[in-house]
C-alpha atoms as a PDB file:
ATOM      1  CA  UNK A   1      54.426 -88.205 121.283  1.00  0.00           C
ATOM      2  CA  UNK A   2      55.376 -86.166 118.634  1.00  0.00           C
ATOM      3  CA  UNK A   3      53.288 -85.830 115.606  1.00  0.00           C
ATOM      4  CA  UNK A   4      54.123 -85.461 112.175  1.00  0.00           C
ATOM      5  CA  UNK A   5      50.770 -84.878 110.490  1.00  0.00           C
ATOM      6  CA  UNK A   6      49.164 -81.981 109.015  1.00  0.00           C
ATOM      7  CA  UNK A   7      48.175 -79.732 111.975  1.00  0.00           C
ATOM      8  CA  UNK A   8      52.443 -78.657 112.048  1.00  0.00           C
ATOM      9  CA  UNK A   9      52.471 -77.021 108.732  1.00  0.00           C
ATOM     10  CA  UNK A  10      49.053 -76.067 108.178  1.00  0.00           C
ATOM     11  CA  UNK A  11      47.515 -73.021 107.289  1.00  0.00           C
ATOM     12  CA  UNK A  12      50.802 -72.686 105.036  1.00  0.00           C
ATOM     13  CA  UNK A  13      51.486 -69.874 102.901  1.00  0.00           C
ATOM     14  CA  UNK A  14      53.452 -69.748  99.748  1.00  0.00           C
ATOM     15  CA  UNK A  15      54.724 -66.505  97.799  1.00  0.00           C
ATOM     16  CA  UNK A  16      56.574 -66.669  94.531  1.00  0.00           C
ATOM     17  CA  UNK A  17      56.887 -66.368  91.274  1.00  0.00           C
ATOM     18  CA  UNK A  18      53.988 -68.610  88.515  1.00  0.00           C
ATOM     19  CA  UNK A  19      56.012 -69.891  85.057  1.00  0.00           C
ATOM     20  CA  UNK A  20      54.933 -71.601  82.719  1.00  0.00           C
ATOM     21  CA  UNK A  21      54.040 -74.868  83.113  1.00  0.00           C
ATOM     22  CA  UNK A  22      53.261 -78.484  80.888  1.00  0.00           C
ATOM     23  CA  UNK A  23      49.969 -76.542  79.161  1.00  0.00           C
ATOM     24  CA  UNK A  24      47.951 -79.749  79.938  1.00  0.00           C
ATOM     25  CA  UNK A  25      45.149 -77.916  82.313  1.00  0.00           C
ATOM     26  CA  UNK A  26      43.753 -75.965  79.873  1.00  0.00           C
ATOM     27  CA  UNK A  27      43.854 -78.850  77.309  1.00  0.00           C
ATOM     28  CA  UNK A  28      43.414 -82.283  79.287  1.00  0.00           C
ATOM     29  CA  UNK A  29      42.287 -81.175  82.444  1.00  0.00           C
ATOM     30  CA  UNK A  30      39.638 -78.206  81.129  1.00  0.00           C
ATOM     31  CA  UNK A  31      40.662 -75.620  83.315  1.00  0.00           C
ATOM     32  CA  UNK A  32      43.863 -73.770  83.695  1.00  0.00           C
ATOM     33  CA  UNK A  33      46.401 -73.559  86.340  1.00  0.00           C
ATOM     34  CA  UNK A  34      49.114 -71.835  87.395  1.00  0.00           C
ATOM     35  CA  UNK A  35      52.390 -72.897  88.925  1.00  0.00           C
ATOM     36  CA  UNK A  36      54.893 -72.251  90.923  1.00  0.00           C
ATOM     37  CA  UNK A  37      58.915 -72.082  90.186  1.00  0.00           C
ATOM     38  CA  UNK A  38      60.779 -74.591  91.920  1.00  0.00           C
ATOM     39  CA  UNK A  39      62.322 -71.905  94.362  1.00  0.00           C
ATOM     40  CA  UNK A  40      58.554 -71.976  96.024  1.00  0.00           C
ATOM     41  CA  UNK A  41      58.048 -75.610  95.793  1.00  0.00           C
ATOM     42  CA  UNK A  42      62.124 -76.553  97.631  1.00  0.00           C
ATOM     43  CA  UNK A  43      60.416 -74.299 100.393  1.00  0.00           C
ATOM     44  CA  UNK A  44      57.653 -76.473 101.522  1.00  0.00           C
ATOM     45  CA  UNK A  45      57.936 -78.156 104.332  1.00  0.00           C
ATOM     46  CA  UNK A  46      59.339 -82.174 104.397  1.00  0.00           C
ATOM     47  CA  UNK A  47      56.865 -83.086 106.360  1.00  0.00           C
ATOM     48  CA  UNK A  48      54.134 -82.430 103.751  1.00  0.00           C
ATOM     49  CA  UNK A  49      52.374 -84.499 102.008  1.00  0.00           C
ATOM     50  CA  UNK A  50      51.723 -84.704  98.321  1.00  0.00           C
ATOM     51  CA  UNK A  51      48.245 -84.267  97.340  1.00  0.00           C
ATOM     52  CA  UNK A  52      45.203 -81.934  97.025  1.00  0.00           C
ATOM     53  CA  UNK A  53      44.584 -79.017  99.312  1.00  0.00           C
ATOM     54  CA  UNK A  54      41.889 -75.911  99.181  1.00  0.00           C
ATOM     55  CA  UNK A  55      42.965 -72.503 100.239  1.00  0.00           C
ATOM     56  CA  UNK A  56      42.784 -69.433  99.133  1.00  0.00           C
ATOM     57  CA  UNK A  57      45.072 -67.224  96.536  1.00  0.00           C
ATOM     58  CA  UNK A  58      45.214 -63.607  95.161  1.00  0.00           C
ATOM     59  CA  UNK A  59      47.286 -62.538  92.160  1.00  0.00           C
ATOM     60  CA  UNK A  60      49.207 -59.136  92.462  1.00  0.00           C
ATOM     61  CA  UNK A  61      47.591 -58.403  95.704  1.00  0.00           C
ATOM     62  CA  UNK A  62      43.762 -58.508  93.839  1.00  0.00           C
ATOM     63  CA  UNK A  63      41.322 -60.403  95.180  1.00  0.00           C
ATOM     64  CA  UNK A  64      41.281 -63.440  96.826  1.00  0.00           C
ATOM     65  CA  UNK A  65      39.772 -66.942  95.135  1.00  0.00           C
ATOM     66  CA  UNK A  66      38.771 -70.148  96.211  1.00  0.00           C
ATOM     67  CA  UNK A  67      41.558 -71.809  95.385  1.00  0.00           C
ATOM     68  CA  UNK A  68      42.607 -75.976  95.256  1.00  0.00           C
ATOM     69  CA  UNK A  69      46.288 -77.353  95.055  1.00  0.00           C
ATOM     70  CA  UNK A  70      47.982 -79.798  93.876  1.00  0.00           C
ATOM     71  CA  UNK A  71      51.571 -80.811  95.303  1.00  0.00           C
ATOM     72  CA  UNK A  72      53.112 -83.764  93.811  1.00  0.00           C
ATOM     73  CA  UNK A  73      54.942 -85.396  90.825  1.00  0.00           C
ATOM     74  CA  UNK A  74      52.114 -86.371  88.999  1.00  0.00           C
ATOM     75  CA  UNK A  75      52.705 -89.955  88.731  1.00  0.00           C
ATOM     76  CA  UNK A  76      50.264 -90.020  85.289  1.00  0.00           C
ATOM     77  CA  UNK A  77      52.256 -87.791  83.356  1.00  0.00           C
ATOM     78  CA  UNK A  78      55.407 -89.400  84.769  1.00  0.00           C
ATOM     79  CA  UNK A  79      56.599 -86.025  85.887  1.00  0.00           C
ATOM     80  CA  UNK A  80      60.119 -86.165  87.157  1.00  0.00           C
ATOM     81  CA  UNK A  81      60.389 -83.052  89.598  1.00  0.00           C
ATOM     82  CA  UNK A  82      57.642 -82.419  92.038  1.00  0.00           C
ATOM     83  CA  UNK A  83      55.249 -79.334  91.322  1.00  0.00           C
ATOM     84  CA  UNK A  84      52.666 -77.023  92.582  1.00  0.00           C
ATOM     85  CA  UNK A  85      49.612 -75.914  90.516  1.00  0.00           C
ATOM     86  CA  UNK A  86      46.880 -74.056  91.529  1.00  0.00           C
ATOM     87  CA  UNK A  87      43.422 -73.472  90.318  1.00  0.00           C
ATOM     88  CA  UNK A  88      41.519 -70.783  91.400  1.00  0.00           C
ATOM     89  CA  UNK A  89      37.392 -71.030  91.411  1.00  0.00           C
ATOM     90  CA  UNK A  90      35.380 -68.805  89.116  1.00  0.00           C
ATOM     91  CA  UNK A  91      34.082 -66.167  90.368  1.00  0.00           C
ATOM     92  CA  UNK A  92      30.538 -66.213  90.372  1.00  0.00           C
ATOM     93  CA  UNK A  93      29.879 -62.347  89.517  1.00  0.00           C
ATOM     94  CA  UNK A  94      32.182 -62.347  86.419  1.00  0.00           C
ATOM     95  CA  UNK A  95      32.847 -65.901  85.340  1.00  0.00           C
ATOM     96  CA  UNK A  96      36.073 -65.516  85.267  1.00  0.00           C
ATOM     97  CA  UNK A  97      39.529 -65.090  87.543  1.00  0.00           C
ATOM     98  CA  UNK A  98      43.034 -64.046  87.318  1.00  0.00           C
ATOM     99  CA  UNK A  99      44.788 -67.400  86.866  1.00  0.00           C
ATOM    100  CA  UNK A 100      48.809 -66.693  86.927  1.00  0.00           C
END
């Protein structure tokens, strides 16, 4: 039996370049995130599905966050090209992270 669920693309890892996105998770969403071009998100895998992940993330080879992940088209906003944005936690010394 051959399985198609998470466990054949998972831990995945994803390098590329963040642009600028819709600007609505600073404003709606009260955090900011950053996302990736569409040359990063044509790489992921078929088999994955949309939805929210954790992980972790670095910018510029700094340190590493807590990160969660959204993969998707964003069915509220009626987004017409399927994204990936990123939010990395706080950290907890600083209050603050690289986000981009």
């Amino acid at each position: 039996m051959t399985s198609t669920g998470p466990e054949n693309y998972l831990p995945y890892y994803a390098e590329g370049n963040v642009v600028k996105g819709f600007g609505r998770g600073s404003k709606q969403l009260g955090f900011p995130t950053a996302n990736h071009d569409e040359e990063v998100v044509s790489k992921l895998p078929c088999s994955m599905d949309n939805g929210v992940y954790y992980g972790w993330a670095n910018v510029d080879k700094g340190p590493v966050y807590k990160m969660v992940l959204s993969i998707g088209w964003n069915p509220y906003y009626k987004n017409e090209k399927k994204s990936m944005a990123r939010n990395l936690k706080l950290s907890e010394e600083t209050g603050s992270c690289d986000v981009g």
